[in-house]
PDB file of N, CA and C in Angstrom:
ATOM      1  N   UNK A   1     -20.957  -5.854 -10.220  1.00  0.00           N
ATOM      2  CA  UNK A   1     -20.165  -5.368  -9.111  1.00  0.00           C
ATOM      3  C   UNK A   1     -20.143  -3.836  -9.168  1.00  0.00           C
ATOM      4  N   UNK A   2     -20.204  -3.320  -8.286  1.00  0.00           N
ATOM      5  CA  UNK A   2     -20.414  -1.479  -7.956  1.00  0.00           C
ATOM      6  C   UNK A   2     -18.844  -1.203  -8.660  1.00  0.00           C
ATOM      7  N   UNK A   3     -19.063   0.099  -8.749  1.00  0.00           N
ATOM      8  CA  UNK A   3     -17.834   1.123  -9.116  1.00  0.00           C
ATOM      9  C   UNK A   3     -16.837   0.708  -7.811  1.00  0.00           C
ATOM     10  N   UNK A   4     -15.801   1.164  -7.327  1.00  0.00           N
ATOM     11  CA  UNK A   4     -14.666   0.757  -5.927  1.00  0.00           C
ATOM     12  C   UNK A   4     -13.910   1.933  -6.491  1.00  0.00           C
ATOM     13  N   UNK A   5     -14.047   3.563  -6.267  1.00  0.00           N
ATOM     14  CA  UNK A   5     -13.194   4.730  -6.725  1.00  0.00           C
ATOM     15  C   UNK A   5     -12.277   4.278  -4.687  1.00  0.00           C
ATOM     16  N   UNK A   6     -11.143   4.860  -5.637  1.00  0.00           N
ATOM     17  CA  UNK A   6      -9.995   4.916  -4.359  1.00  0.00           C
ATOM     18  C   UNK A   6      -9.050   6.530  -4.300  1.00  0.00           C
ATOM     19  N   UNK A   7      -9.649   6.949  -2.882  1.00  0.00           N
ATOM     20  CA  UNK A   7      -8.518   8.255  -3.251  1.00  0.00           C
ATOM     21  C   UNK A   7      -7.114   8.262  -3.145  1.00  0.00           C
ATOM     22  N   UNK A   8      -6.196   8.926  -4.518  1.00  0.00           N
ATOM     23  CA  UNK A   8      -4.802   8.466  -4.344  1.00  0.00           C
ATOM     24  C   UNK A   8      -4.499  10.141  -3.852  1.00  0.00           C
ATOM     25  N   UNK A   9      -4.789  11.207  -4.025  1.00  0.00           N
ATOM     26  CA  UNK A   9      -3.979  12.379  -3.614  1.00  0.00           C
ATOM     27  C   UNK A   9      -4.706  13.736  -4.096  1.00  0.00           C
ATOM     28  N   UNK A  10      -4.502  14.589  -3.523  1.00  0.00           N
ATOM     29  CA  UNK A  10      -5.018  16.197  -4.120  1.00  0.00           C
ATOM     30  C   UNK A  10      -4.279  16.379  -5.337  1.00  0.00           C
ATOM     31  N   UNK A  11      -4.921  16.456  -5.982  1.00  0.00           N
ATOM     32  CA  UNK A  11      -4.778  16.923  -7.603  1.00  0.00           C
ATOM     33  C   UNK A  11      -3.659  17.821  -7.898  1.00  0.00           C
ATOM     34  N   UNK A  12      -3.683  18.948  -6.899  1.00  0.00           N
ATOM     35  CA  UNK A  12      -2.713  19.819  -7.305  1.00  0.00           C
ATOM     36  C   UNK A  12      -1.478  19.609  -6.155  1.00  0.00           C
ATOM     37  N   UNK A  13      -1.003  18.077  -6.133  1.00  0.00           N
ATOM     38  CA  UNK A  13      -0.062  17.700  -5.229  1.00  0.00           C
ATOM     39  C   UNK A  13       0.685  16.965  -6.292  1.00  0.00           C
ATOM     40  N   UNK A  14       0.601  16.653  -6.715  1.00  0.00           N
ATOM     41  CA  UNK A  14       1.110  16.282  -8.113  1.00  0.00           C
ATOM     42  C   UNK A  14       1.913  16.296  -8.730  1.00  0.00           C
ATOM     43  N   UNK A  15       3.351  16.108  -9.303  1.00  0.00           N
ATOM     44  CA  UNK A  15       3.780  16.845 -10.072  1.00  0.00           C
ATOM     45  C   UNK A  15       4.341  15.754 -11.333  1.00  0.00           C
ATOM     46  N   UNK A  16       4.582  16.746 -12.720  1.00  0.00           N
ATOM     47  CA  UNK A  16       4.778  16.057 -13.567  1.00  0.00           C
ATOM     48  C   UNK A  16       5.494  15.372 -13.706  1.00  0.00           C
ATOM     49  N   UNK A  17       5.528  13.926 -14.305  1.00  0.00           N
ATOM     50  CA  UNK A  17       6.679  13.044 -14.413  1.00  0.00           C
ATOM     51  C   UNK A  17       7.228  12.027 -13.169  1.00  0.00           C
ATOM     52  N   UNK A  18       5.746  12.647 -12.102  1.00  0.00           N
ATOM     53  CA  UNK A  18       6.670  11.933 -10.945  1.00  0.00           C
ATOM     54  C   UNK A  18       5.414  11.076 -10.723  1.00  0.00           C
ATOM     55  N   UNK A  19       5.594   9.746  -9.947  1.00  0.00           N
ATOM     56  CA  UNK A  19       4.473   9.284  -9.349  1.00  0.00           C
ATOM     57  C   UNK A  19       3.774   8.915  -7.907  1.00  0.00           C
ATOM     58  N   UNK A  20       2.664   8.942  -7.677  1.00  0.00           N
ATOM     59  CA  UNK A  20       2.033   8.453  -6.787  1.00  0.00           C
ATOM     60  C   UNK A  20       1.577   7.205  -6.220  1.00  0.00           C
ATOM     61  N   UNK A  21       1.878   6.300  -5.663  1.00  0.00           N
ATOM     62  CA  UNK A  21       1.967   5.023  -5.531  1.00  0.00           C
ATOM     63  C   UNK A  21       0.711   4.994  -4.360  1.00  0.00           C
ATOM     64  N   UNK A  22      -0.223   3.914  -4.728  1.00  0.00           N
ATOM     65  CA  UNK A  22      -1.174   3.013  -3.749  1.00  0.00           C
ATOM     66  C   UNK A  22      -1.298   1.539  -3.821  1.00  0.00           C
ATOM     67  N   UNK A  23      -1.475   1.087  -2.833  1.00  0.00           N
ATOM     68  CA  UNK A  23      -1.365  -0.295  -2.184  1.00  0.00           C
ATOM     69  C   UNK A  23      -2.966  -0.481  -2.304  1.00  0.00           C
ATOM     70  N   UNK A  24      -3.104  -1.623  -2.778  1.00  0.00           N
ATOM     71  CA  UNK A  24      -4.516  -1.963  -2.709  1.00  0.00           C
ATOM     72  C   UNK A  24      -4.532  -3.817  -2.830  1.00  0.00           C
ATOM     73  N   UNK A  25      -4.784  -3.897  -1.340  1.00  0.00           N
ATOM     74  CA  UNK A  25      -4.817  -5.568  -1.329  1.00  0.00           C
ATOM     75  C   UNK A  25      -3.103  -5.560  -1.894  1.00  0.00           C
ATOM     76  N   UNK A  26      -3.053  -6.532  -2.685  1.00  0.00           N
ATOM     77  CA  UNK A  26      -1.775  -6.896  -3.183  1.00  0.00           C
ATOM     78  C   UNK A  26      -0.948  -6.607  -4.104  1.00  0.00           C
ATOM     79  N   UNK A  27      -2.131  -5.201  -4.706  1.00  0.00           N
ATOM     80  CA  UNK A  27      -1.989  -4.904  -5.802  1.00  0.00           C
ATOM     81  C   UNK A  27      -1.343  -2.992  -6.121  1.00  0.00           C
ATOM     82  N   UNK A  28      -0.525  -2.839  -6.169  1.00  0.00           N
ATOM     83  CA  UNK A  28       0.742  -1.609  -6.524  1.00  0.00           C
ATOM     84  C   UNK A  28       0.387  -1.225  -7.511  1.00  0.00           C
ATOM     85  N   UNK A  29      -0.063   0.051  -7.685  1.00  0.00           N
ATOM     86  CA  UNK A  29      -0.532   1.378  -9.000  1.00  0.00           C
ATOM     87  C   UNK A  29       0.392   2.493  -8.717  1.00  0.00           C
ATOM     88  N   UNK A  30       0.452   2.830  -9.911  1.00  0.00           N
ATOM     89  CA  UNK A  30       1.348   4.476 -10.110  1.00  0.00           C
ATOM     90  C   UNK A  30       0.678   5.175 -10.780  1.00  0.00           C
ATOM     91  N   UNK A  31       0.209   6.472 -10.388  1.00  0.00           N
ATOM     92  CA  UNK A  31      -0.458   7.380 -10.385  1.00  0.00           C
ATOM     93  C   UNK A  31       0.185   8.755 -11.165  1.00  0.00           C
ATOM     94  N   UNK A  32       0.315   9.117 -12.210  1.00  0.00           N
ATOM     95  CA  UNK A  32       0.995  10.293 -13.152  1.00  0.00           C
ATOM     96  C   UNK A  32       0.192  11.137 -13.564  1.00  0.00           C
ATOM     97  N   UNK A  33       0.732  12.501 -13.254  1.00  0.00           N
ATOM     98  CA  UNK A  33       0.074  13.592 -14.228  1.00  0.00           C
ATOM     99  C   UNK A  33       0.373  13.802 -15.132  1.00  0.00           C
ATOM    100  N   UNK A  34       0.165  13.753 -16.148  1.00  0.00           N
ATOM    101  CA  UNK A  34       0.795  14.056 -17.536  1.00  0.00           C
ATOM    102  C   UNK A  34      -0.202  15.897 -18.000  1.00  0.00           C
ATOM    103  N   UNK A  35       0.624  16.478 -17.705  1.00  0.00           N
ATOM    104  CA  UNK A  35       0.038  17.914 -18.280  1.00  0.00           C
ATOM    105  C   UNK A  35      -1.274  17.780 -17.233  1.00  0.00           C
ATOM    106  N   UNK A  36      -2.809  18.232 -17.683  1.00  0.00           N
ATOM    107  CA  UNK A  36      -3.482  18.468 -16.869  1.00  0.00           C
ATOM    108  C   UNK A  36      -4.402  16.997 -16.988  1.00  0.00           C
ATOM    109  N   UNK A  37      -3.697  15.662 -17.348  1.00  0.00           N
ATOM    110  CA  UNK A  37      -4.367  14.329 -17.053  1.00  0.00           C
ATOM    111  C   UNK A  37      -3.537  13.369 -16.262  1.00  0.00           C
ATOM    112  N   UNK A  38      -4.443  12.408 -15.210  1.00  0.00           N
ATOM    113  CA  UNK A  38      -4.048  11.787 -15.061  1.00  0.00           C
ATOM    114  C   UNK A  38      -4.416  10.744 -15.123  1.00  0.00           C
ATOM    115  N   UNK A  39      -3.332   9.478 -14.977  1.00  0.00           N
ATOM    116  CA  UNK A  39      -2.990   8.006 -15.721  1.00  0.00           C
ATOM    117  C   UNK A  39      -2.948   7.166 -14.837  1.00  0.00           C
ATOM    118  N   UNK A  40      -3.377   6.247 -14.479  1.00  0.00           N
ATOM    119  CA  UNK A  40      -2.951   5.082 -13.131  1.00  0.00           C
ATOM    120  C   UNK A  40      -2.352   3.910 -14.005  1.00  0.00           C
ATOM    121  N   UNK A  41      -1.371   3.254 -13.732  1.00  0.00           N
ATOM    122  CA  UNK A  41      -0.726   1.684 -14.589  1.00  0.00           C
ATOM    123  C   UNK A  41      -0.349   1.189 -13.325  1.00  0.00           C
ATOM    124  N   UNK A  42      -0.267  -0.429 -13.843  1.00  0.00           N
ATOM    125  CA  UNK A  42       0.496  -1.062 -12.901  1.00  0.00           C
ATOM    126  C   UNK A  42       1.668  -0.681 -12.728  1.00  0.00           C
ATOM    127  N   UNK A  43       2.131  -0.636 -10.935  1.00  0.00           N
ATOM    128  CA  UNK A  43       3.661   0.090 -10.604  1.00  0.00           C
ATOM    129  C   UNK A  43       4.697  -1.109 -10.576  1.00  0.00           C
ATOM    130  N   UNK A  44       3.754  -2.283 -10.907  1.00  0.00           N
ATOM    131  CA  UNK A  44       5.103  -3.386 -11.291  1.00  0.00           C
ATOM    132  C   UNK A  44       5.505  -3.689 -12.336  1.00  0.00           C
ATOM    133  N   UNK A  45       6.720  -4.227 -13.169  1.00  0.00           N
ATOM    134  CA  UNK A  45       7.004  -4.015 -14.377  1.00  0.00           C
ATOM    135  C   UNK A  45       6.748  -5.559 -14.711  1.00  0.00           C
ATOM    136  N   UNK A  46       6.415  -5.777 -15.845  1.00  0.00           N
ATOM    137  CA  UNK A  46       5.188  -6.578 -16.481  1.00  0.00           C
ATOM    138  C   UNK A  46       6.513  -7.973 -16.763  1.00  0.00           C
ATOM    139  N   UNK A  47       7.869  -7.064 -16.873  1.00  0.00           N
ATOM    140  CA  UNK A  47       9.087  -8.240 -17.470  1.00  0.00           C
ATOM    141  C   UNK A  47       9.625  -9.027 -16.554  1.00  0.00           C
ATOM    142  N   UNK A  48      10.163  -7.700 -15.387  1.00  0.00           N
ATOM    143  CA  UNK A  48      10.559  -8.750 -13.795  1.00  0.00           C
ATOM    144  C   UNK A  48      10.300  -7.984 -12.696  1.00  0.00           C
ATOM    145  N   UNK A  49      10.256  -8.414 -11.562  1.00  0.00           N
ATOM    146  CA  UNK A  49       9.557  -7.825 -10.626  1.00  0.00           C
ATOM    147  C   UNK A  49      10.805  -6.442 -10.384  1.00  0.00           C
ATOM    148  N   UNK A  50      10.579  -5.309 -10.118  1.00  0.00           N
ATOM    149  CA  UNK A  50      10.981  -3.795 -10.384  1.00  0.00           C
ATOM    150  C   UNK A  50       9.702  -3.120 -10.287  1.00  0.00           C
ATOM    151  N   UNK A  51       9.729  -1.690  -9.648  1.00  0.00           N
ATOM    152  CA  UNK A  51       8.913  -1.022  -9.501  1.00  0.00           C
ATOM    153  C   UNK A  51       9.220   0.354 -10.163  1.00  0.00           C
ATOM    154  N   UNK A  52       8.620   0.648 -11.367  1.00  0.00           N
ATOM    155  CA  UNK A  52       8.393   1.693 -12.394  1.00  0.00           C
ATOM    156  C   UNK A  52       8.052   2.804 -11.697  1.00  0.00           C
ATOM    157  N   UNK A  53       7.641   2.832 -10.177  1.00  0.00           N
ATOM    158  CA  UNK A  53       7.775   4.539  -9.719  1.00  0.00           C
ATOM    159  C   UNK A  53       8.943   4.626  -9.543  1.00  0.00           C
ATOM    160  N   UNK A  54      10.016   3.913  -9.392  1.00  0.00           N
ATOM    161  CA  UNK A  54      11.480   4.315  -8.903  1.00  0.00           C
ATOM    162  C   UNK A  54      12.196   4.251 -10.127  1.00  0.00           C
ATOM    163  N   UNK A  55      11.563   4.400 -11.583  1.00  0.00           N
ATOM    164  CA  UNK A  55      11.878   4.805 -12.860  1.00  0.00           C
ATOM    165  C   UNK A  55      11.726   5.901 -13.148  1.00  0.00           C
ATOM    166  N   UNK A  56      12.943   5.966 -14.814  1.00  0.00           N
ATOM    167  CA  UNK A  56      12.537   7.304 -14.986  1.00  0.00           C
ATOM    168  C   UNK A  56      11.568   7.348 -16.280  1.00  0.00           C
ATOM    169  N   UNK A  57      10.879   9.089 -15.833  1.00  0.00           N
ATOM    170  CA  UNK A  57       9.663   8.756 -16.687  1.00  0.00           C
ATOM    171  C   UNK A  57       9.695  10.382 -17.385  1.00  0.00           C
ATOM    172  N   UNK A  58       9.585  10.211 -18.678  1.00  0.00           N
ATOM    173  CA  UNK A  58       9.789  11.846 -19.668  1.00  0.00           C
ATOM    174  C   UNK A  58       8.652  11.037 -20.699  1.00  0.00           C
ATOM    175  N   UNK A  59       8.012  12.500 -21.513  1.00  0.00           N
ATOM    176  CA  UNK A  59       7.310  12.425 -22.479  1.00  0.00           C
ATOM    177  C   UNK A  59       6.612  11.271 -22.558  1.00  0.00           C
ATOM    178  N   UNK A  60       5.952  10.868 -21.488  1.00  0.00           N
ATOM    179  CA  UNK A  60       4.451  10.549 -21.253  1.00  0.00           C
ATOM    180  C   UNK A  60       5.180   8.840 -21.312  1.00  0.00           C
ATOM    181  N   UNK A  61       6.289   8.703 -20.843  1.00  0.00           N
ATOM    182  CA  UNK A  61       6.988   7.463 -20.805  1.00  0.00           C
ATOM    183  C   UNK A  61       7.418   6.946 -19.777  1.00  0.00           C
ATOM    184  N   UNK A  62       7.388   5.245 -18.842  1.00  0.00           N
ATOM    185  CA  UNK A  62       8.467   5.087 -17.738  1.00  0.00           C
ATOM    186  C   UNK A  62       9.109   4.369 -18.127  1.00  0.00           C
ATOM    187  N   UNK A  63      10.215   4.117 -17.237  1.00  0.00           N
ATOM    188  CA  UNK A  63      11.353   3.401 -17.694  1.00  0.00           C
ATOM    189  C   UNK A  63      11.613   2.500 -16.726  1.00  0.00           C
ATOM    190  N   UNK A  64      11.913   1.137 -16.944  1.00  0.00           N
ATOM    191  CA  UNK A  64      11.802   0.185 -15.940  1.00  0.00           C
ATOM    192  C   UNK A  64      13.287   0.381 -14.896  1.00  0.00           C
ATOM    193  N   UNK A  65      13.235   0.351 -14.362  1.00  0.00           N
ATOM    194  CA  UNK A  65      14.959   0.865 -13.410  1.00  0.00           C
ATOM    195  C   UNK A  65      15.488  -0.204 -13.841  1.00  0.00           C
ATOM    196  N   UNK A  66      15.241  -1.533 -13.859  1.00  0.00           N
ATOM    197  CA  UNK A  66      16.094  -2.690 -13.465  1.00  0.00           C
ATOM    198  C   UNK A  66      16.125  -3.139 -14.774  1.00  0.00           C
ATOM    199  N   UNK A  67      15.768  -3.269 -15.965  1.00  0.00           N
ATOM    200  CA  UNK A  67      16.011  -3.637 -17.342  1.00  0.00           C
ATOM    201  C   UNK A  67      16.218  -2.573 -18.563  1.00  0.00           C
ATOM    202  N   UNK A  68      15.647  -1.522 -18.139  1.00  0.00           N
ATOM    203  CA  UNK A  68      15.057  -0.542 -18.950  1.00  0.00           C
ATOM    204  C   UNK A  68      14.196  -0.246 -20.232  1.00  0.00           C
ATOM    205  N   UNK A  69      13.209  -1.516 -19.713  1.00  0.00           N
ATOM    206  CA  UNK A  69      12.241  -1.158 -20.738  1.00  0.00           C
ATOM    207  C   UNK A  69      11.273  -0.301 -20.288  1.00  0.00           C
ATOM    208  N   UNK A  70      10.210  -0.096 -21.077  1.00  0.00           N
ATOM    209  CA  UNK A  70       9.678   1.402 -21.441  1.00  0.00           C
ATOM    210  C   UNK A  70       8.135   1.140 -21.524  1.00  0.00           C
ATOM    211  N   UNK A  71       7.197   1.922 -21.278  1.00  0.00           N
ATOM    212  CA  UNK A  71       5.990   1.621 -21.124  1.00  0.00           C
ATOM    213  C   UNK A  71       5.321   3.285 -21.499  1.00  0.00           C
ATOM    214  N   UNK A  72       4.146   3.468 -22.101  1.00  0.00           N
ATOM    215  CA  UNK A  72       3.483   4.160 -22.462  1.00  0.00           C
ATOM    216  C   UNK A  72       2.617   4.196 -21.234  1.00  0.00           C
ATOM    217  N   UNK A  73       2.789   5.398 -20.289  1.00  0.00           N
ATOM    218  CA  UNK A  73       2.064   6.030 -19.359  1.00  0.00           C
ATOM    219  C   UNK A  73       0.372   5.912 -19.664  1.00  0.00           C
ATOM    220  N   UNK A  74      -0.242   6.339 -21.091  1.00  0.00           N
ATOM    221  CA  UNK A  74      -1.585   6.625 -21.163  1.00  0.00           C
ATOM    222  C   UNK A  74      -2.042   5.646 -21.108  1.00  0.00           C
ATOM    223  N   UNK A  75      -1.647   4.478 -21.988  1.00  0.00           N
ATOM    224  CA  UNK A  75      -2.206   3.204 -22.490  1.00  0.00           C
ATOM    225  C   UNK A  75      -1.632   1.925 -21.630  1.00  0.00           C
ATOM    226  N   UNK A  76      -0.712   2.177 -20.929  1.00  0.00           N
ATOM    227  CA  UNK A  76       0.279   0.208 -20.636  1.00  0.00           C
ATOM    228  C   UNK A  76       0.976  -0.225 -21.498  1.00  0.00           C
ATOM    229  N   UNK A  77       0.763   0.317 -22.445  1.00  0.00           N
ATOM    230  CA  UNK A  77       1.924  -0.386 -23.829  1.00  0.00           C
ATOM    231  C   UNK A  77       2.870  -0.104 -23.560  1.00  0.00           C
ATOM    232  N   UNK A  78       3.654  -1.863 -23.566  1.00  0.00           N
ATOM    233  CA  UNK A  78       5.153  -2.376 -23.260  1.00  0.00           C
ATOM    234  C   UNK A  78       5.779  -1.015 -25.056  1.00  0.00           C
ATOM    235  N   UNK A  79       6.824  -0.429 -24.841  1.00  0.00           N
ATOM    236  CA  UNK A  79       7.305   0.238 -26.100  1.00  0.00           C
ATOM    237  C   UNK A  79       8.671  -0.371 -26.221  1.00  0.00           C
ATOM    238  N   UNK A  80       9.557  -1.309 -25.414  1.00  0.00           N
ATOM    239  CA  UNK A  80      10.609  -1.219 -25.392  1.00  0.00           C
ATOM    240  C   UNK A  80      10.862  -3.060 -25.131  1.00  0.00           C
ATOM    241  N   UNK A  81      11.649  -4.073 -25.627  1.00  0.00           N
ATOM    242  CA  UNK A  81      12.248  -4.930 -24.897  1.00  0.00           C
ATOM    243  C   UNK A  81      13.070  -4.266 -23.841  1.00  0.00           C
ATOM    244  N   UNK A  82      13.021  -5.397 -22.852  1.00  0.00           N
ATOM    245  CA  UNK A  82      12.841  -7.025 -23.080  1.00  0.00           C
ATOM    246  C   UNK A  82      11.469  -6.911 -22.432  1.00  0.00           C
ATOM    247  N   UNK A  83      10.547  -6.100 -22.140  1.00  0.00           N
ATOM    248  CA  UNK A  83       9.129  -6.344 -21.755  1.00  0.00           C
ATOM    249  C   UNK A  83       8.656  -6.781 -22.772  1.00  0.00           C
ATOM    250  N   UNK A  84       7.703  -7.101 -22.681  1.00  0.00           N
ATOM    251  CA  UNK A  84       6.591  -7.997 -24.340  1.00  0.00           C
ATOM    252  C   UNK A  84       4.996  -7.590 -23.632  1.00  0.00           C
ATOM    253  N   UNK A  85       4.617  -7.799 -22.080  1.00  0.00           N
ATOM    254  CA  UNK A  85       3.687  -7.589 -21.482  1.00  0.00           C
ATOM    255  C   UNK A  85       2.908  -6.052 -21.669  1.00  0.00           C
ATOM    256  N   UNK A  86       2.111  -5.736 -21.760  1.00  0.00           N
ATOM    257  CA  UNK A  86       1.450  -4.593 -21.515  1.00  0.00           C
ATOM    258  C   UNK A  86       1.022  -4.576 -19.886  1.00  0.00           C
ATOM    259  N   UNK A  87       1.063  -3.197 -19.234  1.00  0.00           N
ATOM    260  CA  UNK A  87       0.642  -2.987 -18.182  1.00  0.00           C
ATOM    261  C   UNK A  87      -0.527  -2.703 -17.716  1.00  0.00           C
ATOM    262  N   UNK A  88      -1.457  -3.419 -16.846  1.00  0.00           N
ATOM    263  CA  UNK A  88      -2.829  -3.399 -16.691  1.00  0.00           C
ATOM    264  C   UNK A  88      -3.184  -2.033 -16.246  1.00  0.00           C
ATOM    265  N   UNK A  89      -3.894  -0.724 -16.759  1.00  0.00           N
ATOM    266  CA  UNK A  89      -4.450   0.383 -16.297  1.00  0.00           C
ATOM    267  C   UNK A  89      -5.755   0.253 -15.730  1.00  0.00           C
ATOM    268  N   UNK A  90      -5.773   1.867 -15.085  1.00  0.00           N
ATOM    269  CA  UNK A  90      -6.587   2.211 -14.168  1.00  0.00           C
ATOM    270  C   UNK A  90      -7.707   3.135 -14.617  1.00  0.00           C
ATOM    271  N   UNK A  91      -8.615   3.395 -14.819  1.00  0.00           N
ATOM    272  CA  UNK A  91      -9.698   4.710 -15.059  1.00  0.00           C
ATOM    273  C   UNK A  91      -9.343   5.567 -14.070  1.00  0.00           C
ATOM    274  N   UNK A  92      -9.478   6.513 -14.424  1.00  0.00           N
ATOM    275  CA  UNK A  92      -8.725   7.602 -13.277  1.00  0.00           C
ATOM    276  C   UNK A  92      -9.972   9.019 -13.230  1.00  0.00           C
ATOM    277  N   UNK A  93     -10.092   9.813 -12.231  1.00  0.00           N
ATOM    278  CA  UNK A  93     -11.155  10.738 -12.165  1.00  0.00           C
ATOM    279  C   UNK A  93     -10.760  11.733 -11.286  1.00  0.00           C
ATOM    280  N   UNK A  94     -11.151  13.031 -11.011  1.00  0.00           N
ATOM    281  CA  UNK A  94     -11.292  14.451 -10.191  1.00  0.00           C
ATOM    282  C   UNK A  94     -12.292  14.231  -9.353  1.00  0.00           C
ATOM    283  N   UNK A  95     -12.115  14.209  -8.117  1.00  0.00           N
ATOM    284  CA  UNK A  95     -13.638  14.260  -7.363  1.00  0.00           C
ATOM    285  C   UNK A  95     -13.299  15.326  -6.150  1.00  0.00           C
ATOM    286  N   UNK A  96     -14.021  16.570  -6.089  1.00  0.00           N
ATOM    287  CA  UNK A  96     -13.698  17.558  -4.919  1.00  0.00           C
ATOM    288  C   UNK A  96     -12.301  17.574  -4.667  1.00  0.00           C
ATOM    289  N   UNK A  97     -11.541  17.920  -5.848  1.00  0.00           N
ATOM    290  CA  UNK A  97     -10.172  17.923  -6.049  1.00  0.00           C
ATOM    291  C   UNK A  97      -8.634  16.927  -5.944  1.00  0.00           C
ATOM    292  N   UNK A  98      -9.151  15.998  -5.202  1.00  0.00           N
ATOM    293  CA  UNK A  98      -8.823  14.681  -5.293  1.00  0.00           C
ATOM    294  C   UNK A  98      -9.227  13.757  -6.122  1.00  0.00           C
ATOM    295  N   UNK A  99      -7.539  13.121  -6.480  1.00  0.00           N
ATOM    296  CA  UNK A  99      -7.452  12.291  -7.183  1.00  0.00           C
ATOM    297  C   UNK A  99      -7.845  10.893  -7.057  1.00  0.00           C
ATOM    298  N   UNK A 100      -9.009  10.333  -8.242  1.00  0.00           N
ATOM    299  CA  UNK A 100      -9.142   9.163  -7.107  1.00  0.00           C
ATOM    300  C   UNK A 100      -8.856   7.840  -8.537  1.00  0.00           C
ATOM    301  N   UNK A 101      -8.407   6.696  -8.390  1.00  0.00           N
ATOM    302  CA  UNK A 101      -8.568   5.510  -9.269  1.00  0.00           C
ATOM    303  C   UNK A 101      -9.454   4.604  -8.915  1.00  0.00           C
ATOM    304  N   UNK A 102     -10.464   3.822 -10.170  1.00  0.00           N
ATOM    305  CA  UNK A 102     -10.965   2.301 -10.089  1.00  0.00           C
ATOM    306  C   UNK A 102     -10.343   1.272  -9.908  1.00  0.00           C
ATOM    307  N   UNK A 103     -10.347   0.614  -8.968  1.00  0.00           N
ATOM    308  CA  UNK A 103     -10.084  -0.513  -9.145  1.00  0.00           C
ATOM    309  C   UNK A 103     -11.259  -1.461  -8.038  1.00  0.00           C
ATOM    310  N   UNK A 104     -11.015  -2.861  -8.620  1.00  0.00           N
ATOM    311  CA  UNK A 104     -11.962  -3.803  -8.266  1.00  0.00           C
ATOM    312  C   UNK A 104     -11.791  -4.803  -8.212  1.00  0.00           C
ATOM    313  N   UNK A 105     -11.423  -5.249  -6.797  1.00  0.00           N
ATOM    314  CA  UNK A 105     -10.705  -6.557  -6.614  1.00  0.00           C
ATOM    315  C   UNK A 105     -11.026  -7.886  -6.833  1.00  0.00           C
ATOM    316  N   UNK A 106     -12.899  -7.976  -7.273  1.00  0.00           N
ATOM    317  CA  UNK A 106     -13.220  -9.212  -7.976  1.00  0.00           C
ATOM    318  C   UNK A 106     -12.653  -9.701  -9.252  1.00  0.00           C
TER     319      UNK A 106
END
């Protein structure tokens, strides 16, 4: 199956700690800059349905609003009960200054 890059935003629209949310088919990503990288994870929380862009997120961390567990921005790693799930990530890339993520709906 081909590469499927998706543009989420201009690079320098960005800001730290906050996220960028895209809809793709059925499927909800959050988009973070962390310093000069960025991270795509699933924007649903892996424990109960809650959406981790409307969390809070410090030192490369989000926080689930509705339970408050905790997830590692770089990787998906659940860090916190009552999550146990890891969050499915994104490959993420710069292209003519836009931000764009993989994903691939097969």
């Amino acid at each position: 199956m081909p590469e499927s890059w998706h543009p989420v935003a201009p690079a320098d629209s960005f800001e730290d700690d906050a996220a960028k949310v895209v809809q793709i088919g059925e499927t909800r990503i959050a988009v973070f800059r962390l310093e000069n990288d960025f991270f795509a994870v699933s924007d649903v929380c892996t424990h109960e349905y809650a959406l981790l862009s409307e969390g809070f997120c410090e030192n490369g961390k989000i926080e689930c609003p509705l339970h408050q567990a905790c997830f590692d921005i770089r990787t998906g790693k659940a860090l916190d009960e009552p999550a146990e799930v890891d969050l499915p990530t994104y490959p993420t890339r710069i292209e003519n200054g836009v931000v764009q993520l993989q994903f691939d709906a097969g």
